[in-house]
C-alpha atoms as a PDB file:
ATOM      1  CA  UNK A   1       0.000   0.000   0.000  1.00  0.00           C
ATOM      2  CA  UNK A   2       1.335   3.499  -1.035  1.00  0.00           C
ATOM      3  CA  UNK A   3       2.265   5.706   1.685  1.00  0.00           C
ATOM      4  CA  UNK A   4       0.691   8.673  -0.012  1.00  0.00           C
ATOM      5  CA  UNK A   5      -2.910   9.601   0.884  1.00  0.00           C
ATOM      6  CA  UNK A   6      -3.606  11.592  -1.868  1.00  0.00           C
ATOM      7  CA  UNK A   7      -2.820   8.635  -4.323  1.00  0.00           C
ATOM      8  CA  UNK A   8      -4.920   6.234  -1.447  1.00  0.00           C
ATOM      9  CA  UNK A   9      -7.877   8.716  -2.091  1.00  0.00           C
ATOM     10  CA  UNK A  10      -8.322   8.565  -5.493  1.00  0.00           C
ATOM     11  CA  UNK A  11      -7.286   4.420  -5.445  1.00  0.00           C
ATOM     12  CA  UNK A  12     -10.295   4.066  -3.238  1.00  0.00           C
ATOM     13  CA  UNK A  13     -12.336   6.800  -5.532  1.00  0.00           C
ATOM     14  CA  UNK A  14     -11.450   5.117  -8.856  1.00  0.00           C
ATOM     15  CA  UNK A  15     -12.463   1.405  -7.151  1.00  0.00           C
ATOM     16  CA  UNK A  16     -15.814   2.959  -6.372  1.00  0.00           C
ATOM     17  CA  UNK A  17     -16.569   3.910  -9.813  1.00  0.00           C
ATOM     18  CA  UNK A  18     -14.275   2.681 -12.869  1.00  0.00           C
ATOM     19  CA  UNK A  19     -16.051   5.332 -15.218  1.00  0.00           C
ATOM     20  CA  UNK A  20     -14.859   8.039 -13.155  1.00  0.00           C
ATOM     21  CA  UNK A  21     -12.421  10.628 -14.646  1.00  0.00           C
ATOM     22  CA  UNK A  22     -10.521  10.656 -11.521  1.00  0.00           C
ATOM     23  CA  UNK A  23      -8.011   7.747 -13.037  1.00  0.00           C
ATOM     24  CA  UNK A  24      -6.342  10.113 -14.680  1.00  0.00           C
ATOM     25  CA  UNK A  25      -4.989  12.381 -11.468  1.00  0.00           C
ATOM     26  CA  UNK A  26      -4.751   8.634  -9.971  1.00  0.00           C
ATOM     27  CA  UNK A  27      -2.671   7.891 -13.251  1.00  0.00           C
ATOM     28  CA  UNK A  28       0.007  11.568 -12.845  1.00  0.00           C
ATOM     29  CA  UNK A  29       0.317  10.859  -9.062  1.00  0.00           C
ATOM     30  CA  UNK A  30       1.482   7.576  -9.378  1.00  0.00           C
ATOM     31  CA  UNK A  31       3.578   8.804 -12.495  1.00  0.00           C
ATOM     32  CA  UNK A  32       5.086  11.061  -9.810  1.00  0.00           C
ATOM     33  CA  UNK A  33       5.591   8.857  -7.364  1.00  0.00           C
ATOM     34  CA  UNK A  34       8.000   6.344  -9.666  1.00  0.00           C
ATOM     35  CA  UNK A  35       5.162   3.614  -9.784  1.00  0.00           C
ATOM     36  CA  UNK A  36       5.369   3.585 -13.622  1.00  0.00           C
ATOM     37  CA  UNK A  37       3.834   0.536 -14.768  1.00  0.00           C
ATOM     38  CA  UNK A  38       0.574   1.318 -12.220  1.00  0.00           C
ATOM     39  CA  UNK A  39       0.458   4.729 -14.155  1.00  0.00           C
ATOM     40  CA  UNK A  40       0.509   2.998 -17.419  1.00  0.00           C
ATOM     41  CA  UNK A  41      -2.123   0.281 -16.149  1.00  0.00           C
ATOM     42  CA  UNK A  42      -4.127   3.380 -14.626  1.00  0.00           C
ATOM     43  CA  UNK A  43      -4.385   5.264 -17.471  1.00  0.00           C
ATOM     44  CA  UNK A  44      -4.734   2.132 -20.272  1.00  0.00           C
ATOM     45  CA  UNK A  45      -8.086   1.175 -18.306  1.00  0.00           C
ATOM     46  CA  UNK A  46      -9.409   4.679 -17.859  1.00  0.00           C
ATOM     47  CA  UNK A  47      -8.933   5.944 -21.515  1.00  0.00           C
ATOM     48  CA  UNK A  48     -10.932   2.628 -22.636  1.00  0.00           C
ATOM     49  CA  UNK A  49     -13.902   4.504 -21.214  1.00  0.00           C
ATOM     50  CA  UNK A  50     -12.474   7.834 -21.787  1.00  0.00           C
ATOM     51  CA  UNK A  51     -10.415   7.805 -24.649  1.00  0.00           C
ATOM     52  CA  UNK A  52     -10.514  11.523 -25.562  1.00  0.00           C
ATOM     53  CA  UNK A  53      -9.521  12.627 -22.351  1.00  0.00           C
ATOM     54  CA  UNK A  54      -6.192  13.855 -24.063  1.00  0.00           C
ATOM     55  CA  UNK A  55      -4.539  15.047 -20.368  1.00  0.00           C
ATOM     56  CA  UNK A  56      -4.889  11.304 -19.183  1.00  0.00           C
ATOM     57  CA  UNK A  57      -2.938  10.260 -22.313  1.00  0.00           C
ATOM     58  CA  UNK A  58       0.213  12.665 -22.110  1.00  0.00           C
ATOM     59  CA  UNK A  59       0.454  10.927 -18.621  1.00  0.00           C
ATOM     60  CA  UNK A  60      -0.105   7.643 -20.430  1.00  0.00           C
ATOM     61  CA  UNK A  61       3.125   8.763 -23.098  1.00  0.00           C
ATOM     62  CA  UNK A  62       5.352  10.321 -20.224  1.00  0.00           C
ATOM     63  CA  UNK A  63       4.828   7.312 -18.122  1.00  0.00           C
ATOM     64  CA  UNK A  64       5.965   4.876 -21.293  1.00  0.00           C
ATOM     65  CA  UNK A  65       9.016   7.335 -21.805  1.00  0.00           C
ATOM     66  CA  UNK A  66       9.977   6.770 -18.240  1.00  0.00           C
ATOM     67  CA  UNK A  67       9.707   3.126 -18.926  1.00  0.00           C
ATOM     68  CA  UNK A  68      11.605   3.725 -22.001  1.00  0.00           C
ATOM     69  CA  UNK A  69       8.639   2.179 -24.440  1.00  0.00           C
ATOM     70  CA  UNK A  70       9.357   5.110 -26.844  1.00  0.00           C
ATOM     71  CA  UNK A  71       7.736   3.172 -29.843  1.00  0.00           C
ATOM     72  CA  UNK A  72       4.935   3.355 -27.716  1.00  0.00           C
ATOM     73  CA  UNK A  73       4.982   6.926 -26.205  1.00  0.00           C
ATOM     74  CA  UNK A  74       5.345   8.306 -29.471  1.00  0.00           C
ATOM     75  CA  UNK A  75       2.229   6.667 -30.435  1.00  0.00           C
ATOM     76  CA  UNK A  76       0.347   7.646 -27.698  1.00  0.00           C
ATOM     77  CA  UNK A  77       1.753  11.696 -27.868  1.00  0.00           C
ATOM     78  CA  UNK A  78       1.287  11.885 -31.592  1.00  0.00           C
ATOM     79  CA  UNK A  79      -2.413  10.793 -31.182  1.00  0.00           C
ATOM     80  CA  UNK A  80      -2.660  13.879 -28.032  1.00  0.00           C
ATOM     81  CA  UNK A  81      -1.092  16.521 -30.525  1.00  0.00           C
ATOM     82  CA  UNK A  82      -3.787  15.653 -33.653  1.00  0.00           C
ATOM     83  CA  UNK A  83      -6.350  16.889 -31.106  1.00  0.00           C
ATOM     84  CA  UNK A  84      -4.119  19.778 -29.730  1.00  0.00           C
ATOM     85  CA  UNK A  85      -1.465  20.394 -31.453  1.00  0.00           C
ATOM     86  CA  UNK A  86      -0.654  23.344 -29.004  1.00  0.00           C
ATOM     87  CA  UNK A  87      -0.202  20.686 -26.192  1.00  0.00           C
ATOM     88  CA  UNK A  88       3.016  21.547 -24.577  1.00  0.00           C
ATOM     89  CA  UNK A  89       3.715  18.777 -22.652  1.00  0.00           C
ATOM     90  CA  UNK A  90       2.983  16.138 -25.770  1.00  0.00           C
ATOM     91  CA  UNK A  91       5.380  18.359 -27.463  1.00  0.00           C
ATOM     92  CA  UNK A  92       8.089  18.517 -24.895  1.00  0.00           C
ATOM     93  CA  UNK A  93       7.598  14.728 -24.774  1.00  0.00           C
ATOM     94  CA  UNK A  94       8.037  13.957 -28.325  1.00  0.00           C
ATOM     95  CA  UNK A  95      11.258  15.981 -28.279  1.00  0.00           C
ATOM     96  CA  UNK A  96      12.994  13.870 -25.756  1.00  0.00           C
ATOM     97  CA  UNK A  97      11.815  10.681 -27.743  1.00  0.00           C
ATOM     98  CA  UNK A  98      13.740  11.920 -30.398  1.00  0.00           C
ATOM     99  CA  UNK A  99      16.521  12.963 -28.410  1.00  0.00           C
ATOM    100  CA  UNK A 100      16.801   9.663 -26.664  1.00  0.00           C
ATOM    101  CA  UNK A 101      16.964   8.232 -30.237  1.00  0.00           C
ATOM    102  CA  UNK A 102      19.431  10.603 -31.627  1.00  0.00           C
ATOM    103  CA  UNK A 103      17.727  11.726 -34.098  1.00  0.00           C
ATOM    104  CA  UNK A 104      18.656  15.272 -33.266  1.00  0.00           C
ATOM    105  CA  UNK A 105      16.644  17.210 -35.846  1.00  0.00           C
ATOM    106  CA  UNK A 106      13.433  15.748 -35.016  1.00  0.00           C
ATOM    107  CA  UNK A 107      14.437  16.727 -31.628  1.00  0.00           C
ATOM    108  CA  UNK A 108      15.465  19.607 -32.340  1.00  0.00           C
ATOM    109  CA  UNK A 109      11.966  21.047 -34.104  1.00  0.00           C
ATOM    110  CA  UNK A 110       9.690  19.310 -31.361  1.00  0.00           C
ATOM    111  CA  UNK A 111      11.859  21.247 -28.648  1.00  0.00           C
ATOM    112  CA  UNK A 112      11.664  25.128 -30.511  1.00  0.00           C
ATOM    113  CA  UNK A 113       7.946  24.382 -31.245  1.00  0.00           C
ATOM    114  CA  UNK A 114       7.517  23.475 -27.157  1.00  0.00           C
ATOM    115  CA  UNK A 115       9.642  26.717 -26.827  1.00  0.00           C
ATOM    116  CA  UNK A 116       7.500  28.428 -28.896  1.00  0.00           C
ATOM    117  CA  UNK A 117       4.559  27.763 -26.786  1.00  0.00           C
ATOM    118  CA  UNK A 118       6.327  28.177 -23.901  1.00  0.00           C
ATOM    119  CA  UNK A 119       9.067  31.247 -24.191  1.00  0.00           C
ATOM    120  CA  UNK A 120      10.534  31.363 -20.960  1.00  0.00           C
ATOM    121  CA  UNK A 121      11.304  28.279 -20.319  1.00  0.00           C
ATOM    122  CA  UNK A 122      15.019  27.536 -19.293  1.00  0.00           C
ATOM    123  CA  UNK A 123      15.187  23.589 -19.764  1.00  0.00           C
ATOM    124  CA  UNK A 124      13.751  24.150 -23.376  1.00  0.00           C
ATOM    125  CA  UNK A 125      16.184  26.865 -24.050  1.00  0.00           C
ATOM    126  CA  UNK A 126      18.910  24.759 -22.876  1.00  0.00           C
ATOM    127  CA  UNK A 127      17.694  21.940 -25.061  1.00  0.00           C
ATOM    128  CA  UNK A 128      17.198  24.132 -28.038  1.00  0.00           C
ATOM    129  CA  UNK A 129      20.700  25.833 -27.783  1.00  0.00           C
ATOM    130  CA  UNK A 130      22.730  22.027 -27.048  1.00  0.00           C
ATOM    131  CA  UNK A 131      20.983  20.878 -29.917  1.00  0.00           C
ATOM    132  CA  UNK A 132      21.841  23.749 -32.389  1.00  0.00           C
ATOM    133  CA  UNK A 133      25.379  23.861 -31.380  1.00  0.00           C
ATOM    134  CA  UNK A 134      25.975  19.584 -32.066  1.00  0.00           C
ATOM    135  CA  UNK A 135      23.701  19.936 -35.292  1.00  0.00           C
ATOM    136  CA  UNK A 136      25.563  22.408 -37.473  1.00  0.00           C
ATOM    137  CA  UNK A 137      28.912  20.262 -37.268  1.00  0.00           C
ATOM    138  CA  UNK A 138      26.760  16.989 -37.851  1.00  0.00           C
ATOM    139  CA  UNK A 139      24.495  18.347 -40.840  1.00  0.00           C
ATOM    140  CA  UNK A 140      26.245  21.244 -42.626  1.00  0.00           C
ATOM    141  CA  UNK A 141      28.903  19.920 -45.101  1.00  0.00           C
ATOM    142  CA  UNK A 142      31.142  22.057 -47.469  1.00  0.00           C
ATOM    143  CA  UNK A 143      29.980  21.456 -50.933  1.00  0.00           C
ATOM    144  CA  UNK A 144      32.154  19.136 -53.020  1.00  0.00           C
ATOM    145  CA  UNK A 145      32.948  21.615 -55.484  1.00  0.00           C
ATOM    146  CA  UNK A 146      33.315  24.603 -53.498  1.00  0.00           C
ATOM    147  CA  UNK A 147      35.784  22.511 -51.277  1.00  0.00           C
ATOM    148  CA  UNK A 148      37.499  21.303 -54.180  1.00  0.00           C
ATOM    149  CA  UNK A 149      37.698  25.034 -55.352  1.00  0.00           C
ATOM    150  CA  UNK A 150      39.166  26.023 -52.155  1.00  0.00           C
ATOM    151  CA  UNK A 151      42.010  23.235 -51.676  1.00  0.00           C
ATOM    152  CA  UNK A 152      42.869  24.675 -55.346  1.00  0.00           C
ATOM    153  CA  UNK A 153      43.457  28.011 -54.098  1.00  0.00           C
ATOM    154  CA  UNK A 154      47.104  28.353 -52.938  1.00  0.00           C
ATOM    155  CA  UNK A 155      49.400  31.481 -52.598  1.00  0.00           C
ATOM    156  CA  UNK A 156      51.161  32.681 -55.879  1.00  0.00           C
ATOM    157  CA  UNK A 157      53.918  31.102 -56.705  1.00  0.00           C
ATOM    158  CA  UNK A 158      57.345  33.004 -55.841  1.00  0.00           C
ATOM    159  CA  UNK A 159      58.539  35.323 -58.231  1.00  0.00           C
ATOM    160  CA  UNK A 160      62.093  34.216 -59.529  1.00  0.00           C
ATOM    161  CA  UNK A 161      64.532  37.297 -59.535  1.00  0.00           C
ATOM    162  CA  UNK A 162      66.203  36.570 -62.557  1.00  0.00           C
ATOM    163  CA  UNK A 163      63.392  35.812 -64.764  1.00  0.00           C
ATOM    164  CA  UNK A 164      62.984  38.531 -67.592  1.00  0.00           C
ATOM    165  CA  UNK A 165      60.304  40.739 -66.886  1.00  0.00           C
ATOM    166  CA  UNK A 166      56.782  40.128 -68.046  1.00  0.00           C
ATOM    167  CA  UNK A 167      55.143  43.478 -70.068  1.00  0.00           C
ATOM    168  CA  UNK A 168      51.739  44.099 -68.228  1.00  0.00           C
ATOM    169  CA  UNK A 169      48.683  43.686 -70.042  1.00  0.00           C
ATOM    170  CA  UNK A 170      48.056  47.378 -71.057  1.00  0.00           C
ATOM    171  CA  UNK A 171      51.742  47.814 -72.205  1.00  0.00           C
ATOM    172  CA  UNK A 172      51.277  44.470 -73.960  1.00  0.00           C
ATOM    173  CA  UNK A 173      48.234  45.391 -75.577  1.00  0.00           C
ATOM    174  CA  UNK A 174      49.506  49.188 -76.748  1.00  0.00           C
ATOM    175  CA  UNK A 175      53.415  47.851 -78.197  1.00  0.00           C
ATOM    176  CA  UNK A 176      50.944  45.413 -80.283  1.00  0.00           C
ATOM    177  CA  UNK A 177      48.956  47.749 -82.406  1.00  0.00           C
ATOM    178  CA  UNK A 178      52.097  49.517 -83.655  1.00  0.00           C
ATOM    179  CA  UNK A 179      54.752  46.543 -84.443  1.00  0.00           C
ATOM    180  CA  UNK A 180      53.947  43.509 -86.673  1.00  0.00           C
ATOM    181  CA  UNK A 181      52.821  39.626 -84.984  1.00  0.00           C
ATOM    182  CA  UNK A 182      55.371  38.136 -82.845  1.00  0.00           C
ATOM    183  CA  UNK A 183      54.121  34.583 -81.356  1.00  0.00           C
ATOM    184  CA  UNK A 184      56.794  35.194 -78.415  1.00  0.00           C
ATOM    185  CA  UNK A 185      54.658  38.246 -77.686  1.00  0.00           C
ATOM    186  CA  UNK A 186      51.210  36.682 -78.451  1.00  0.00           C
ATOM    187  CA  UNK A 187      52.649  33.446 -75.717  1.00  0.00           C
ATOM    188  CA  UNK A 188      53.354  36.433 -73.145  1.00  0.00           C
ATOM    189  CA  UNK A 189      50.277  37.947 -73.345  1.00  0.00           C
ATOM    190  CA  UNK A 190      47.821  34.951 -72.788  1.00  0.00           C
ATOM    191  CA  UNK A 191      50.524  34.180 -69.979  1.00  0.00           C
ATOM    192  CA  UNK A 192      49.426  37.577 -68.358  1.00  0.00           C
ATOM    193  CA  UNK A 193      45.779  36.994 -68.625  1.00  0.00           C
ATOM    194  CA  UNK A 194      45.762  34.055 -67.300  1.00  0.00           C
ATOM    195  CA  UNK A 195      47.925  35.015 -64.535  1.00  0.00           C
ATOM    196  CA  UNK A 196      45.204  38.080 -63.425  1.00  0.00           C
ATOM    197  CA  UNK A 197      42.116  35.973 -64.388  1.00  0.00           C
ATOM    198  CA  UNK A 198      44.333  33.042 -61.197  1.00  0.00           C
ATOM    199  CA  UNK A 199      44.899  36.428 -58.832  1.00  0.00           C
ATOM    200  CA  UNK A 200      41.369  37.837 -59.673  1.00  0.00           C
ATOM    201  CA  UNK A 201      40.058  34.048 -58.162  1.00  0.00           C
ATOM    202  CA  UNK A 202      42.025  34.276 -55.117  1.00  0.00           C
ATOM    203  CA  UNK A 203      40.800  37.566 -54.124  1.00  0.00           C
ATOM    204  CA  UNK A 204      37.046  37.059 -54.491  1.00  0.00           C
ATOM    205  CA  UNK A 205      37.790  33.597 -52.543  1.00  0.00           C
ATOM    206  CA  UNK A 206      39.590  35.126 -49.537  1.00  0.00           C
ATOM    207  CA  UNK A 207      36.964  37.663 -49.988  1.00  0.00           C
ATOM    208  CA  UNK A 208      34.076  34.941 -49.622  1.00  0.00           C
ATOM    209  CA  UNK A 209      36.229  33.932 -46.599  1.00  0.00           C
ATOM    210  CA  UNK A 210      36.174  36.410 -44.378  1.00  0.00           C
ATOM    211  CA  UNK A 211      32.389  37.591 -45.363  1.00  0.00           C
END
């Protein structure tokens, strides 16, 4: 027999009359108390009679998480939040489900929709902010080509101080119009535009970096 008279009371009121609605404060108290499988019992036989009585069933889901039957609670929570889906503790519920599983989005969107309903609420908050700082290095990869175009990116290559000096593009391109084809020339000067169009990529890429 349970030392607690409030959970004696409504023992003795529930053995009275099975239809009464007071199984489900019988059902939370014993929830609270640790006697799980009683709670699950409890509330099993009163939503039989009851079955819409949708406070008697988020006792019924907490109870099963608590036994860890999350197959089970998840059923059971689901069915509360197609009647209400503003039900915060079916919400809070399903979250830690998910949690448990580690599936860590689901978790992550039943927790800031409980949070929603329910602001200022530090043990959501504290969910909601543990789960967005694991899921960002978990979910968001670099793209393959972007990370490929990055690795590409290296510093310029070191300028060798004996090499002969290469024209730049605009002296290049104004020596050409007055002296006849040279193919030496013509070589230099797709050497230079390739060599801006390589630095023009590595400063829009460093400046992609530190945006």
């Amino acid at each position: 027999m349970s030392d607690n008279p409030r959970i004696e009371d409504l023992r003795r009121r529930v053995q009275r009359d099975p239809a009464s609605i007071a199984f489900a404060q019988l059902a939370e108290e014993l929830r609270r108390s640790g006697a799980l499988q009683e709670a699950v019992d409890v509330s099993l036989a009163g939503l039989t009679i009851h079955p819409s009585y949708l406070s008697a069933r988020v006792t019924l889901g907490r109870a099963l998480i608590d036994l860890d039957r999350l197959d089970q609670a998840q059923t059971e929570l689901e069915r509360v939040l197609a009647g209400a889906p503003e039900n915060l503790a079916a919400r809070r519920g399903l979250g830690e489900i998910f949690n448990r599983r580690g599936q860590k989005d689901e978790a992550l969107t039943h927790y800031r929709l409980a949070l929603a309903l329910a602001p200022n609420d530090p043990d959501l908050e504290e969910s909601v902010a543990a789960l967005s700082r694991q899921l960002p290095r978990q979910t968001i990869e670099v793209p393959p080509v972007e990370a490929a175009r990055q690795e590409s990116v290296a510093e310029p290559p070191a300028v060798v101080s004996d090499a002969p000096a290469i024209p730049s593009l605009d002296e290049d391109v104004a020596s050409s119009a007055s002296e006849p084809p040279d193919p030496a020339r013509d070589q230099i000067h797709r050497t230079v535009v390739a060599l801006e169009g390589w630095l023009n990529a590595i400063h829009v890429t460093r400046a992609d970096r530190r945006a």
